[in-house]
C-alpha atoms as a PDB file:
ATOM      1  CA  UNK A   1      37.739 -73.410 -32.614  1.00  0.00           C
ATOM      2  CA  UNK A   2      38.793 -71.853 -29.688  1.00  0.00           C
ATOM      3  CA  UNK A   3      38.447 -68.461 -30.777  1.00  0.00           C
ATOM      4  CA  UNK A   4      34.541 -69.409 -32.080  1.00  0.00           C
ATOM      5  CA  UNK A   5      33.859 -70.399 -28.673  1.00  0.00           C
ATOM      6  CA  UNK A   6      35.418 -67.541 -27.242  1.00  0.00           C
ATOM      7  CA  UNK A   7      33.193 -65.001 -29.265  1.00  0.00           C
ATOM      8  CA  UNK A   8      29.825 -67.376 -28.779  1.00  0.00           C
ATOM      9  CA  UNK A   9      31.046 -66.788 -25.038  1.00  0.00           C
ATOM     10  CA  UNK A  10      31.303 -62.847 -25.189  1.00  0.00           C
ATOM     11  CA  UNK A  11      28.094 -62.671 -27.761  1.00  0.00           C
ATOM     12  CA  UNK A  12      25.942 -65.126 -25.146  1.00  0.00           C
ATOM     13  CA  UNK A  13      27.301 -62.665 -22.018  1.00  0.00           C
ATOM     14  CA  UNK A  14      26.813 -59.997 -24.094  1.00  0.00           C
ATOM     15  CA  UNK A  15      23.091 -61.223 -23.943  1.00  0.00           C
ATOM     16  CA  UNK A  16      22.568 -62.097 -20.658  1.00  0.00           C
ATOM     17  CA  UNK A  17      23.784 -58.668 -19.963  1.00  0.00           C
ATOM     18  CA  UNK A  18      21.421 -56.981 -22.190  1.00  0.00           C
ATOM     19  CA  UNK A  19      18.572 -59.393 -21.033  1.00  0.00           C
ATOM     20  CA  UNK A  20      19.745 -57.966 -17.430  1.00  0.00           C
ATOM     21  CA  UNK A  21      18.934 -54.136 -18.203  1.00  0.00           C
ATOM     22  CA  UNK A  22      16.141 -54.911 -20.124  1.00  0.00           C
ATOM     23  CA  UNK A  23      14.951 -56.832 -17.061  1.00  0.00           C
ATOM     24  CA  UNK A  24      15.425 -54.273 -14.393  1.00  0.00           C
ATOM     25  CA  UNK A  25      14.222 -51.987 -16.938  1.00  0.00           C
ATOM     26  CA  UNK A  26      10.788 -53.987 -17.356  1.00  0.00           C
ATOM     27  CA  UNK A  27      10.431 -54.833 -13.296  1.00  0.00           C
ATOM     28  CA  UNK A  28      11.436 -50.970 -12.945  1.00  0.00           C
ATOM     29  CA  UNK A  29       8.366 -49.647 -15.145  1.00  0.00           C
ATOM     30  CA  UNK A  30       6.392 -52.115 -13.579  1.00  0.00           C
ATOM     31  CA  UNK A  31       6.752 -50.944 -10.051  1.00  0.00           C
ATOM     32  CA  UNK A  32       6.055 -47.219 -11.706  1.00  0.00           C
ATOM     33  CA  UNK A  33       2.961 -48.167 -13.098  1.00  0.00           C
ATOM     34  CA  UNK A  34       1.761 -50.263  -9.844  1.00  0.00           C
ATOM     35  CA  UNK A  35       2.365 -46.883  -8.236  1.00  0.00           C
ATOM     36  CA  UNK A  36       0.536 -44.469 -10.554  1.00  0.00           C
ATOM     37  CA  UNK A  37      -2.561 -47.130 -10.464  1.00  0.00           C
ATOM     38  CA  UNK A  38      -2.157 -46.824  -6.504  1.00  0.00           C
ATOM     39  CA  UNK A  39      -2.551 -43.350  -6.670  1.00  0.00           C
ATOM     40  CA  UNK A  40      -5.149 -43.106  -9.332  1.00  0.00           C
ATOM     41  CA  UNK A  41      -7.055 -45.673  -7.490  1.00  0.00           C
ATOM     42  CA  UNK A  42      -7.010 -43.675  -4.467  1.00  0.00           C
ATOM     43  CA  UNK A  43      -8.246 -40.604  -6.884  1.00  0.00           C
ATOM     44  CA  UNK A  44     -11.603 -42.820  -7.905  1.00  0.00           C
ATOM     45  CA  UNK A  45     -12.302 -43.627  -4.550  1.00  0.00           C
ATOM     46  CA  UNK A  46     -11.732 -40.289  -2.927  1.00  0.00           C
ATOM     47  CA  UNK A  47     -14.479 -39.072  -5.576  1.00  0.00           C
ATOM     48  CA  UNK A  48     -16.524 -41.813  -5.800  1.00  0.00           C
ATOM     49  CA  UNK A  49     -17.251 -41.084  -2.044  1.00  0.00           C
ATOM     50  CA  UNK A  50     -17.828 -37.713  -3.161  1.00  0.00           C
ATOM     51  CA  UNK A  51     -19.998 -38.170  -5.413  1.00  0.00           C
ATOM     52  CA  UNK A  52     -22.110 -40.469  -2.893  1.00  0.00           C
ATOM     53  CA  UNK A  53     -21.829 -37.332  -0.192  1.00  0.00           C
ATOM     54  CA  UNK A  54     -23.376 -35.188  -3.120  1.00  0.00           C
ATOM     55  CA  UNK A  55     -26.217 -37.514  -3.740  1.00  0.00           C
ATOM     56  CA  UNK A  56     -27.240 -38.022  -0.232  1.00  0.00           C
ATOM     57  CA  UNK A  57     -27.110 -34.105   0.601  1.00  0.00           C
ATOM     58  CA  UNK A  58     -29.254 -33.538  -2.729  1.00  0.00           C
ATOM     59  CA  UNK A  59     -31.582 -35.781  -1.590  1.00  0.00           C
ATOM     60  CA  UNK A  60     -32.038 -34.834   1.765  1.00  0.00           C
ATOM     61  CA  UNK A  61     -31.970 -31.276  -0.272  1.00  0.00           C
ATOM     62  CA  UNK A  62     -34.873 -32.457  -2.399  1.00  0.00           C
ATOM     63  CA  UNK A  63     -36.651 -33.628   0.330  1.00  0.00           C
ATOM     64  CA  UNK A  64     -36.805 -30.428   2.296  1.00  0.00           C
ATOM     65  CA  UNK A  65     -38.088 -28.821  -0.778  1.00  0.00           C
ATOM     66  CA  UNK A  66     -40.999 -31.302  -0.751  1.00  0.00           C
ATOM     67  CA  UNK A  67     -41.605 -30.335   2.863  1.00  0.00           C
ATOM     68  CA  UNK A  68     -41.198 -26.575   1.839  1.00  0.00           C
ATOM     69  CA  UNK A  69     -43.972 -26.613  -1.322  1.00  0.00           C
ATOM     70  CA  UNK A  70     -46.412 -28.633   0.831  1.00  0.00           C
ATOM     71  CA  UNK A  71     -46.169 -25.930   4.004  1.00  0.00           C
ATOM     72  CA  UNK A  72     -46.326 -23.277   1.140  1.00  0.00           C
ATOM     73  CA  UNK A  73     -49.336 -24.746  -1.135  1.00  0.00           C
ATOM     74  CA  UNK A  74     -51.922 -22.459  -0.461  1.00  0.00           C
ATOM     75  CA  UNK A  75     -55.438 -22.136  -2.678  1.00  0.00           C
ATOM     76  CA  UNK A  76     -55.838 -18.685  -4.491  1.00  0.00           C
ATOM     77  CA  UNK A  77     -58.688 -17.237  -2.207  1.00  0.00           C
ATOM     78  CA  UNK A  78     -55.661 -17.906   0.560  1.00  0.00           C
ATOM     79  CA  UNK A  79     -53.233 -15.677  -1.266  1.00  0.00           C
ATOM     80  CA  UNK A  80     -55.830 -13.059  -1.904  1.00  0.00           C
ATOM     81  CA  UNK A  81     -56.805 -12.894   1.996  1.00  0.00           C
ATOM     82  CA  UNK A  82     -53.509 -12.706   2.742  1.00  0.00           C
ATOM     83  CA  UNK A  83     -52.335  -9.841  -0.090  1.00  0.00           C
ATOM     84  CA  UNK A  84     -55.551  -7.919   1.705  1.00  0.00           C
ATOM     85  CA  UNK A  85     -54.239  -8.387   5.628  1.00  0.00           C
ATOM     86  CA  UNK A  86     -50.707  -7.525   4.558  1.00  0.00           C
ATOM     87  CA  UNK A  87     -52.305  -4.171   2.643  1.00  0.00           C
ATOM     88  CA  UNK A  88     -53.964  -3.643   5.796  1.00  0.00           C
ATOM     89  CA  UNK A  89     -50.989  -4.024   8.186  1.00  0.00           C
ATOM     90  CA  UNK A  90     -49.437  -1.557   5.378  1.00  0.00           C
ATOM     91  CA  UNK A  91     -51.860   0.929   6.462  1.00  0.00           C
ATOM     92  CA  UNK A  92     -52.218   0.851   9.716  1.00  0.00           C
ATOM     93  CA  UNK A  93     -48.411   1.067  10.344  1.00  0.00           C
ATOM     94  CA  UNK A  94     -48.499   4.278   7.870  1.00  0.00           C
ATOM     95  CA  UNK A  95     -51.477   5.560   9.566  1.00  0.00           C
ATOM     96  CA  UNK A  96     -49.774   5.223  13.244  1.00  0.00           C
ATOM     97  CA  UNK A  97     -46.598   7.146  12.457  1.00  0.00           C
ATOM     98  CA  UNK A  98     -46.653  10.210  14.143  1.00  0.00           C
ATOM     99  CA  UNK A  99     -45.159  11.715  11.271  1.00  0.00           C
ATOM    100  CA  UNK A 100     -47.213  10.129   8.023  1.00  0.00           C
ATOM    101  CA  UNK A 101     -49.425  13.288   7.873  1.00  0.00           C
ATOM    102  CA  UNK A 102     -46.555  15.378   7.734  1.00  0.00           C
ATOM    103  CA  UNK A 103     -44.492  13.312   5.227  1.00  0.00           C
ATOM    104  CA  UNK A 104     -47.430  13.437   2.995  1.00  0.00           C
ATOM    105  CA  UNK A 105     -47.959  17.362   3.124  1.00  0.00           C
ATOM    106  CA  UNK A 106     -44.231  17.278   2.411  1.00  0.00           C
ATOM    107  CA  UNK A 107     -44.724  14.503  -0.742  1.00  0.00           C
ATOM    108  CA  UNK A 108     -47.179  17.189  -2.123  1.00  0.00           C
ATOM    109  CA  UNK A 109     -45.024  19.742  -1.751  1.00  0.00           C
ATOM    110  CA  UNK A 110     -45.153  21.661   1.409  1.00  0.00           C
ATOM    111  CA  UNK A 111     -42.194  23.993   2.679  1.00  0.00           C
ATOM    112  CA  UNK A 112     -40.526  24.394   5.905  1.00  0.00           C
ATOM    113  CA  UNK A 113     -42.481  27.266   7.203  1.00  0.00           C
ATOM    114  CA  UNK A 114     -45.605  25.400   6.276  1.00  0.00           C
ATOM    115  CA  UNK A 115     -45.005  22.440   8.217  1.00  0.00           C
ATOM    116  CA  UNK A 116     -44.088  24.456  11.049  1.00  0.00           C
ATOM    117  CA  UNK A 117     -47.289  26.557  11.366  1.00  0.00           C
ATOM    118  CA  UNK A 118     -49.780  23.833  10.578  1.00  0.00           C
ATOM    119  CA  UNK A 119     -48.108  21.050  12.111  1.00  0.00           C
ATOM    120  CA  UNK A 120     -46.645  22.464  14.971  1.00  0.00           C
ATOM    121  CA  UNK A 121     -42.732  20.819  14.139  1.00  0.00           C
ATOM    122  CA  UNK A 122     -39.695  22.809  14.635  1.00  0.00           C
ATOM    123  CA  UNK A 123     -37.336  24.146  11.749  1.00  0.00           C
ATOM    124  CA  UNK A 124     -34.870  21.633  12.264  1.00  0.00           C
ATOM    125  CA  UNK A 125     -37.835  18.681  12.135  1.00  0.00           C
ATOM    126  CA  UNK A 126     -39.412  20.033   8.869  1.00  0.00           C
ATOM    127  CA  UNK A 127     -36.016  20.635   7.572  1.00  0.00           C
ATOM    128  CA  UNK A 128     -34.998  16.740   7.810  1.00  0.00           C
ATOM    129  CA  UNK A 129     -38.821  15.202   6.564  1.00  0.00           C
ATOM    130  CA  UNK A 130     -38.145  17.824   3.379  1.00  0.00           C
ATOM    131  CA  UNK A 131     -34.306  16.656   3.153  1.00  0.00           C
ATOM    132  CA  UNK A 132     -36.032  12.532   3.660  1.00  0.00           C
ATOM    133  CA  UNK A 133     -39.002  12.498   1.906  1.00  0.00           C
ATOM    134  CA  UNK A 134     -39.045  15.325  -0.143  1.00  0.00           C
ATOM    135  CA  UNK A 135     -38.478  15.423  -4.369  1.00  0.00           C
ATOM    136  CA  UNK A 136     -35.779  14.019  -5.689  1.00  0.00           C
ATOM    137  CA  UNK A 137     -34.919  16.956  -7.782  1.00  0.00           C
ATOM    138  CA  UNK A 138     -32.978  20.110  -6.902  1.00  0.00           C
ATOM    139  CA  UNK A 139     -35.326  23.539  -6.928  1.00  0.00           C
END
């Protein structure tokens, strides 16, 4: 009997032992885990406050927009003055170059030695408003 106690002796250490690694094992994966849900709980948060920054910018976002359309909602006969004063500021800055007479004789095709006689510029003038405003295509 002896040696049956003996071996239930080794066969119960051997269990404890076994019961010991699978122990540290267990607290071991546990402490793992309680770390990865640490830093996947920081994750969440980090975007959660994110997400919250994103809301409140689109809102404040959204609400400039609704200040923008109501400064901006004007009736049609509004747009149409407006197209006709901007067509007439068009003009009268075209009409008050010094040079829109000459770029237009030029735009219908005058030379160098025209512009010089009737309008009085030098060579080097004409030459530039023919070289600016002149056709795009090569004589």
């Amino acid at each position: 009997m002896n040696n049956l106690v003996m071996v239930a002796l080794i066969i119960e250490g051997i269990t404890i032992v076994v019961m010991l690694v699978v122990l540290f094992w267990l607290v071991r994966t546990q402490l793992r885990l309680k770390h990865d849900y640490q830093v996947l709980n920081d994750i969440v948060h980090g975007n959660s406050n994110d997400i919250a920054g994103l809301c409140s910018a689109a809102l404040t976002v959204d609400s400039r927009i609704a200040t923008v359309d109501s400064r901006i909602a004007v009736t049609d006969g509004q747009i149409d003055d407006l197209a006709a004063k901007i067509a007439e500021v068009e003009q009268n800055d075209q009409s008050s170059h010094p040079y829109s007479g000459d770029i237009r004789k030029v735009r219908s095709g005058a030379s160098v030695n025209e512009l010089m006689k009737n309008s009085g510029l030098s060579h080097d003038e004409a030459a530039l408003l023919i070289r600016l405003h002149g056709s795009k295509t090569p004589p």
